[in-house]
N, C-alpha and C. Protein backbone atom coordinates (compact mmCIF):
# COMPACT_ATOMS: atom_id res chain seq x y z
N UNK A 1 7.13 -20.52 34.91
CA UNK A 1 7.47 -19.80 36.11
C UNK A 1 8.37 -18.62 35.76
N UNK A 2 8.32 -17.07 36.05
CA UNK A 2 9.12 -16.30 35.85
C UNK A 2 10.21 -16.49 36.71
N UNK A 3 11.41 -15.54 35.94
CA UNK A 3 12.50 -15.82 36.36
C UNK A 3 12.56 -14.74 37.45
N UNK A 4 13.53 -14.52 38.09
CA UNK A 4 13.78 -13.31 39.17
C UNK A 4 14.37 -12.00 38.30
N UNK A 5 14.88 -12.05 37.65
CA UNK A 5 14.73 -10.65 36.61
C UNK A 5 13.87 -10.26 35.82
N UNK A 6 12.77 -11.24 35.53
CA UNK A 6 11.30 -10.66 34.72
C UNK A 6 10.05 -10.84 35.61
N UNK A 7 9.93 -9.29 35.96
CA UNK A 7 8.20 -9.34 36.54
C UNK A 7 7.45 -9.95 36.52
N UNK A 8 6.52 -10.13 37.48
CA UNK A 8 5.19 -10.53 36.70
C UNK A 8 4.67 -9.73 36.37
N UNK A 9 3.87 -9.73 35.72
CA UNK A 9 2.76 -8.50 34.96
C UNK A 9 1.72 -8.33 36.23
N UNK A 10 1.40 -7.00 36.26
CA UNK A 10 0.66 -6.63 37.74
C UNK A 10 -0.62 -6.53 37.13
N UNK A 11 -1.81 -7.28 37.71
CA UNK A 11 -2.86 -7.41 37.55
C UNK A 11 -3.97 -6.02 38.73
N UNK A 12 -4.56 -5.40 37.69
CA UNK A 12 -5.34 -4.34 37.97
C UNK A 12 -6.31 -4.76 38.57
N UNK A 13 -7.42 -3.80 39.05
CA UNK A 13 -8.42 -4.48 40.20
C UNK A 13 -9.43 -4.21 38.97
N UNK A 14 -10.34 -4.91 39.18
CA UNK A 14 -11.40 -4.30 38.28
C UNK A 14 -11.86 -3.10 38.27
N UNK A 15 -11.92 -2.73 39.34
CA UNK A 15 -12.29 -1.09 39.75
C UNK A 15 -11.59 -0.20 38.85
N UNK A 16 -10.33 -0.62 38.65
CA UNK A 16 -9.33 0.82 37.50
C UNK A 16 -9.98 0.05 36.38
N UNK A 17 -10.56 -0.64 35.76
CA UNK A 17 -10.51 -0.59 34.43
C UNK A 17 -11.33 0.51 33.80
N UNK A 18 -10.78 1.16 33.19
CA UNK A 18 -12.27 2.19 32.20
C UNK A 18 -13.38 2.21 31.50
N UNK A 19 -12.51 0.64 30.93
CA UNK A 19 -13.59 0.66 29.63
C UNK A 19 -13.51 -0.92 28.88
N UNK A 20 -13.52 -1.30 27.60
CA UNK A 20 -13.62 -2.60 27.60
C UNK A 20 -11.99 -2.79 27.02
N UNK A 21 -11.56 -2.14 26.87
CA UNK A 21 -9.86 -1.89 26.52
C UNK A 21 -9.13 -2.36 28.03
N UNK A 22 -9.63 -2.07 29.14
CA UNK A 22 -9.27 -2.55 30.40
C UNK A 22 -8.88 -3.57 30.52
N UNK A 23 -10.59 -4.58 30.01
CA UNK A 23 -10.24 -5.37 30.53
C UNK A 23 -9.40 -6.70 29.41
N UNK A 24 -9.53 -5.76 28.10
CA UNK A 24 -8.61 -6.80 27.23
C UNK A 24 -6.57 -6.43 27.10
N UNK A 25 -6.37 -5.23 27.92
CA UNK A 25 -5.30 -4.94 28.59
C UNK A 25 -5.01 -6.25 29.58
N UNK A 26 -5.86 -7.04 30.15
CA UNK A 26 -5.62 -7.53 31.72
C UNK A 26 -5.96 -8.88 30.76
N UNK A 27 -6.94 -9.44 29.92
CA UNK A 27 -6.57 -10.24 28.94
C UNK A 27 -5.45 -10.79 28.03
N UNK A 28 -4.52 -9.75 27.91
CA UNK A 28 -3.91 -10.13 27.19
C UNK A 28 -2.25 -10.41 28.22
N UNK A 29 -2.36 -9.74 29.18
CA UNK A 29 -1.66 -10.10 30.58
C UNK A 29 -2.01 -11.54 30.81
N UNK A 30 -2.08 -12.09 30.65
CA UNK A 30 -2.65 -13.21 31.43
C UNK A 30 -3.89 -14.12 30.53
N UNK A 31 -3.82 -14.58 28.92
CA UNK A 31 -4.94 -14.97 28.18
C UNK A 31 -5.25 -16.18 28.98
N UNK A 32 -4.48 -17.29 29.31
CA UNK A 32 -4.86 -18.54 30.03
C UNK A 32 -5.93 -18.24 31.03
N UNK A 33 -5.71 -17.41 31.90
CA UNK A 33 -6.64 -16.87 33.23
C UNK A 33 -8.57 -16.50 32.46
N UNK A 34 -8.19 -16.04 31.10
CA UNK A 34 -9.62 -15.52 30.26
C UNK A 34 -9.85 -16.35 29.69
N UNK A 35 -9.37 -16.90 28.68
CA UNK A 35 -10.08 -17.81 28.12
C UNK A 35 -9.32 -19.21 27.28
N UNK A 36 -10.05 -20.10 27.04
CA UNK A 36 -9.57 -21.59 26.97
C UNK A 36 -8.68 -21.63 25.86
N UNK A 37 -7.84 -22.10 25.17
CA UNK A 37 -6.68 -21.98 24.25
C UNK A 37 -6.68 -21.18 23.28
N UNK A 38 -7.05 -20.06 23.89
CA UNK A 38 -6.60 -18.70 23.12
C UNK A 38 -7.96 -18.86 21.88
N UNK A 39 -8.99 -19.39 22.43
CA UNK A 39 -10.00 -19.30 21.39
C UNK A 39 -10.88 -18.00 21.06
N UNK A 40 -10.80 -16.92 20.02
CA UNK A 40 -11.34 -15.88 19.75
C UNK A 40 -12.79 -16.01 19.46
N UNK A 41 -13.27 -16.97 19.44
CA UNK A 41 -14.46 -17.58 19.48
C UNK A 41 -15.00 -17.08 20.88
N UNK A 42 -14.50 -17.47 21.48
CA UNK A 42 -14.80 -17.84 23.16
C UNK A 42 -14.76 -15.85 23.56
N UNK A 43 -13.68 -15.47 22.75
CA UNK A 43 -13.45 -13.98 23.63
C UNK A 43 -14.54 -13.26 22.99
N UNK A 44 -15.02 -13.60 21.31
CA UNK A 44 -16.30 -12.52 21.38
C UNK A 44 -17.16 -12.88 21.54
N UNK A 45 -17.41 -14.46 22.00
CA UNK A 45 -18.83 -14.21 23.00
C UNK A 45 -18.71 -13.60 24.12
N UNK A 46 -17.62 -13.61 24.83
CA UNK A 46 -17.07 -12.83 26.21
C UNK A 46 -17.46 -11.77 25.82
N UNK A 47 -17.37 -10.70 25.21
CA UNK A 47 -17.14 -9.09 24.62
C UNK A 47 -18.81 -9.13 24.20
N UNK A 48 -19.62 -10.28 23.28
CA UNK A 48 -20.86 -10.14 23.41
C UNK A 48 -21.10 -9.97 24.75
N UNK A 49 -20.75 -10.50 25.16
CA UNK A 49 -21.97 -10.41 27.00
C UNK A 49 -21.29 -9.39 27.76
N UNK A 50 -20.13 -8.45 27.70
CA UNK A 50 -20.11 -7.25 27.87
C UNK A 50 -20.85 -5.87 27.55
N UNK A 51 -21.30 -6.71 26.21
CA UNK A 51 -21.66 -5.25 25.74
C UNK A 51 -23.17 -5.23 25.80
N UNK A 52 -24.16 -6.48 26.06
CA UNK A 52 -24.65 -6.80 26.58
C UNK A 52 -25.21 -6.11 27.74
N UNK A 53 -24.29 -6.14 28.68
CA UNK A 53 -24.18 -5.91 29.92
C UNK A 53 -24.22 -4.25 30.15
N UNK A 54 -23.52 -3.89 29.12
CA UNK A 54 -23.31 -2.07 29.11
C UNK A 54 -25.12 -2.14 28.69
N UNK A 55 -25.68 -2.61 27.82
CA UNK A 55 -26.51 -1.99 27.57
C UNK A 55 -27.89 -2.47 28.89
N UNK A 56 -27.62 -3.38 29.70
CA UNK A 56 -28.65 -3.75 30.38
C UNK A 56 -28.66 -2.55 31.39
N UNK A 57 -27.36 -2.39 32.10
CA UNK A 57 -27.30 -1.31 33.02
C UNK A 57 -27.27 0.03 32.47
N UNK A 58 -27.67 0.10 31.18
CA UNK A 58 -27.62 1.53 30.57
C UNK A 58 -26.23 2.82 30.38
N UNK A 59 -24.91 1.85 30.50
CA UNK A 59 -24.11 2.10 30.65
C UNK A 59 -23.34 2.53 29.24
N UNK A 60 -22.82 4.10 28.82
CA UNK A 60 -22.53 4.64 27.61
C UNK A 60 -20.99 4.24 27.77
N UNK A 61 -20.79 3.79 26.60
CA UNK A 61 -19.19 3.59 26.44
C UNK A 61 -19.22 2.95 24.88
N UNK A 62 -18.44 3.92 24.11
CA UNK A 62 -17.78 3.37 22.74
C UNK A 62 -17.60 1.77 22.71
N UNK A 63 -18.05 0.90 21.60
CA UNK A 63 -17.97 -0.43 21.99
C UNK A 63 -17.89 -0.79 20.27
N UNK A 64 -16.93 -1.22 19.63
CA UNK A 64 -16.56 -1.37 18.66
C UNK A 64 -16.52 -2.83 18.06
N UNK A 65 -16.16 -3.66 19.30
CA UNK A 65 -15.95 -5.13 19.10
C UNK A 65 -16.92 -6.33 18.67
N UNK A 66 -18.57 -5.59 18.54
CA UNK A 66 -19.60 -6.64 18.00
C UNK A 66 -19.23 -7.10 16.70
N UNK A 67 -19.65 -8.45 16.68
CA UNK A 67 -19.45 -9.48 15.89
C UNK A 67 -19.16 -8.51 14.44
N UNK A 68 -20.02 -7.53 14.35
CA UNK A 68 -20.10 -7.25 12.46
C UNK A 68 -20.05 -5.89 12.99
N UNK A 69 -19.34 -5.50 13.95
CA UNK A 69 -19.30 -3.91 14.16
C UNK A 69 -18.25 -3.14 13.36
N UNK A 70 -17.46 -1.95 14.23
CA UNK A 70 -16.72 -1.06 13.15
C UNK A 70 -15.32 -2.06 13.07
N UNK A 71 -14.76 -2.67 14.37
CA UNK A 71 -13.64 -4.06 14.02
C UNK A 71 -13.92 -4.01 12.93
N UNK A 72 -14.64 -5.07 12.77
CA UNK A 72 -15.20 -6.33 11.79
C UNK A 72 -15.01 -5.43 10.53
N UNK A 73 -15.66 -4.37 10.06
CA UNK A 73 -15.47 -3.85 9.11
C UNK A 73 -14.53 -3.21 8.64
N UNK A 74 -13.71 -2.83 9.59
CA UNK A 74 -12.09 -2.24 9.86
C UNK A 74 -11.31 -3.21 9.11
N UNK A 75 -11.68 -4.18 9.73
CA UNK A 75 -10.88 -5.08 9.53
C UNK A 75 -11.07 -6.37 7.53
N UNK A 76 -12.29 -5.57 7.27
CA UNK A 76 -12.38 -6.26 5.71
C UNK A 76 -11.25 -5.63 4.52
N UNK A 77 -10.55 -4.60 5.25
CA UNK A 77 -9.56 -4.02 3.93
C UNK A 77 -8.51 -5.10 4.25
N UNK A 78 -8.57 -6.15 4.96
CA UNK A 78 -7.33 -7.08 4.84
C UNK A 78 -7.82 -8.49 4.34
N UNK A 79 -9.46 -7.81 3.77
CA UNK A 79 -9.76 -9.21 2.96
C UNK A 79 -10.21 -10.44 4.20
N UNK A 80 -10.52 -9.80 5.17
CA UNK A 80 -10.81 -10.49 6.44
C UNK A 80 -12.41 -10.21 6.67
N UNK A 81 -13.12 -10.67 5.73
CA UNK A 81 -14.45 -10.05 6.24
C UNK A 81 -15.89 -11.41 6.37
N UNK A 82 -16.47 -11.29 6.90
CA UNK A 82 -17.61 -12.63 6.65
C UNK A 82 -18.52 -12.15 7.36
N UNK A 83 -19.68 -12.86 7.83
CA UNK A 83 -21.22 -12.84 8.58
C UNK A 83 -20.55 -13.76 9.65
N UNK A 84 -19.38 -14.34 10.02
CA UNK A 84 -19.06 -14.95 10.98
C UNK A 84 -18.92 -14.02 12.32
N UNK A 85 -18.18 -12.71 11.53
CA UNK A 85 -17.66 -11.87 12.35
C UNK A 85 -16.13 -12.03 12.69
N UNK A 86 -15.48 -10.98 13.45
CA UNK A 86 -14.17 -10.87 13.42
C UNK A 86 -13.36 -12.06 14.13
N UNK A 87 -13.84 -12.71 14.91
CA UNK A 87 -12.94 -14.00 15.48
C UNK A 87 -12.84 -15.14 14.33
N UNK A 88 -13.72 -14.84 13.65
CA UNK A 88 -13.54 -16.34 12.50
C UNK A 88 -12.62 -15.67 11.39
N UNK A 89 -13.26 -14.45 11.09
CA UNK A 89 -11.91 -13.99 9.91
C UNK A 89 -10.32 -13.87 10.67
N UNK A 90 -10.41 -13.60 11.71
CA UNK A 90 -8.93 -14.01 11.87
C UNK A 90 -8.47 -14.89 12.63
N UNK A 91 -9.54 -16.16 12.80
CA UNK A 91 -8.79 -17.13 12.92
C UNK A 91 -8.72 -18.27 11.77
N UNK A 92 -9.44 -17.86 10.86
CA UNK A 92 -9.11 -18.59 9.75
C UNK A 92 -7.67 -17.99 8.39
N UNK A 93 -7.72 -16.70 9.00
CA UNK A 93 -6.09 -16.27 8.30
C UNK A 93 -5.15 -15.72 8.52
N UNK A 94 -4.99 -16.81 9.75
CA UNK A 94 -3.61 -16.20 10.82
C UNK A 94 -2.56 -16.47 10.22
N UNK A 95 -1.39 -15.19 10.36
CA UNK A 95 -0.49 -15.71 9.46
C UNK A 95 0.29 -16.64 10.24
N UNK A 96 1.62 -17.42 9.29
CA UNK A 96 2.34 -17.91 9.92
C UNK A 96 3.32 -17.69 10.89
N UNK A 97 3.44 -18.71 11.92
CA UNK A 97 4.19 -17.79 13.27
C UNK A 97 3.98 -17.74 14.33
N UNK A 98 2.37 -17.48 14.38
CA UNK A 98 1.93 -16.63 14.64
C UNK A 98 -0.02 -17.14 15.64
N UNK A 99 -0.57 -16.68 16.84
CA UNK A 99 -1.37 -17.41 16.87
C UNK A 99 -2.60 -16.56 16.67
N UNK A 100 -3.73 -17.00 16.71
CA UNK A 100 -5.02 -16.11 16.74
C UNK A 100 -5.09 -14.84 17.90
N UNK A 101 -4.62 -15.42 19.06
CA UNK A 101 -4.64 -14.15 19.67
C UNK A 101 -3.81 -12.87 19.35
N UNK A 102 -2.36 -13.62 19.38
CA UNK A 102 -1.69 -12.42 19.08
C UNK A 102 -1.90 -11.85 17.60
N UNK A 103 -2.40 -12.07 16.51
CA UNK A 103 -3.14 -11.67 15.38
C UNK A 103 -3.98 -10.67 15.99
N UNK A 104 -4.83 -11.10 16.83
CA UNK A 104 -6.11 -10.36 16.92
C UNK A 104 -5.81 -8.97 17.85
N UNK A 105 -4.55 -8.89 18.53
CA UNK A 105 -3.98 -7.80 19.46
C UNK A 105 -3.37 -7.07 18.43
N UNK A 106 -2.56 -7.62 17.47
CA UNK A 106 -1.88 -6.97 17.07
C UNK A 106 -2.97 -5.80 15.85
N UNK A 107 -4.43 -6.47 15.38
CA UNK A 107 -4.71 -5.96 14.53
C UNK A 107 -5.56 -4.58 15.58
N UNK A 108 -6.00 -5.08 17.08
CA UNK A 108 -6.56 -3.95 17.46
C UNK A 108 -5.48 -3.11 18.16
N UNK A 109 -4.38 -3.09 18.16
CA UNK A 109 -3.40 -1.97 18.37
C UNK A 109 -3.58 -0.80 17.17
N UNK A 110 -3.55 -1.96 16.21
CA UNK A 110 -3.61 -1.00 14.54
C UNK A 110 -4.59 0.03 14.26
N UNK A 111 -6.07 -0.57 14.98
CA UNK A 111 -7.15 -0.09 15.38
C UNK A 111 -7.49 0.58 16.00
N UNK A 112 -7.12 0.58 16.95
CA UNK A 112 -7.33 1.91 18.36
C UNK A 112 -6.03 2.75 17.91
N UNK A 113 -4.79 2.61 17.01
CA UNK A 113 -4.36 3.68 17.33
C UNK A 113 -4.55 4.64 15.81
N UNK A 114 -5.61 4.37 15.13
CA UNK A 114 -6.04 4.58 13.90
C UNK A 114 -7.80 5.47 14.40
N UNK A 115 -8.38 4.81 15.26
CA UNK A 115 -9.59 5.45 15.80
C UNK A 115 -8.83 6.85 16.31
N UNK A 116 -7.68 6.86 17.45
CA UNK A 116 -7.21 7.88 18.31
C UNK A 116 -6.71 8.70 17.43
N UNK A 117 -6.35 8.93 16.31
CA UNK A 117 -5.73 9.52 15.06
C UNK A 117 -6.98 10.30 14.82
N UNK A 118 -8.11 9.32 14.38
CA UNK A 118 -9.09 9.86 13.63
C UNK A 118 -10.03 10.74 14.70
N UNK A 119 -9.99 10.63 16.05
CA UNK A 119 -10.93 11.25 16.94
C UNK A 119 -9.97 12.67 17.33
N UNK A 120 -8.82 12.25 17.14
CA UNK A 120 -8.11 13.75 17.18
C UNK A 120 -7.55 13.17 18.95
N UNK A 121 -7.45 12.03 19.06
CA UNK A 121 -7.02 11.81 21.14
C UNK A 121 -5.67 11.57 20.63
N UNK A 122 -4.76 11.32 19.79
CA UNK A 122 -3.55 10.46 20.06
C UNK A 122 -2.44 11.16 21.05
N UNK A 123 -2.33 10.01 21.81
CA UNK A 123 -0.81 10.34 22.62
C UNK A 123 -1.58 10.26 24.01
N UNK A 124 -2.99 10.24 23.78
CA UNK A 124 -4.17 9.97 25.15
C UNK A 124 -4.20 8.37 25.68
C-alpha cells in the first residue's frame, strides 16, 4: 500500500500510448497488473502477439523486441546470446540482486538510449 507521501504511478489510457515503448512504460509501472512473476518468458510472448498484431492491421512502427531481433542481437556483446531469444538470455544471467525484469529494463534503457544516439533523436 503506498504511503501518503509517495504517489501512485498514474496509469495512461491506452489511447496516449505511441508505440510499443508505451506500453512497456505502463508495464513496468505496474509489472504484477502484466504479467505473472515477472516472467520474461510470458512478456515476449506478450510483445510476440503485439507485433503480430502491428502486422495484421498493417500497422508501421519500429519493433525491435522479436525473439532474435536487433534486442537479441544488441544484446550478444554481453555474451547474452542463444536461439532462445532475449528473455532466456537474460533470465538465465541475471546478475545478483537483482531480478529478470529489472535486468531486462535496465538493458533496454541502454538500448533505446543507444538507438536515439544512433538515429540522431536524443533528448526526443
Amino acid at each position: 500500500m503506498p504511503d501518503e507521501e509517495t504517489p501512485s504511478p498514474q496509469v495512461k489510457p491506452v489511447s496516449e500510448w505511441r508505440d510499443v515503448y508505451g506500453f512497456l512504460d505502463e508495464l513496468r509501472r505496474r509489472p504484477g497488473m502484466w504479467i505473472r512473476n515477472g516472467s520474461l518468458r510470458e512478456l515476449e510472448t506478450m510483445l510476440v502477439g503485439y507485433k503480430l498484431a502491428l502486422d495484421v492491421h498493417g500497422v508501421e512502427e519500429r519493433f525491435d523486441l522479436w525473439p532474435n531481433g536487433p534486442f537479441s542481437e544488441w544484446l550478444a556483446r554481453y555474451g547474452r546470446s542463444s536461439a532462445l531469444g532475449w528473455a532466456a538470455d537474460i533470465e538465465r544471467q541475471v546478475e545478483p540482486g537483482t531480478t529478470p525484469l529489472e535486468s531486462f529494463f535496465a538493458f533496454l534503457d541502454e538500448y533505446r538510449a543507444e538507438q536515439r544516439k544512433e538515429d540522431g533523436s536524443e533528448g526526443r
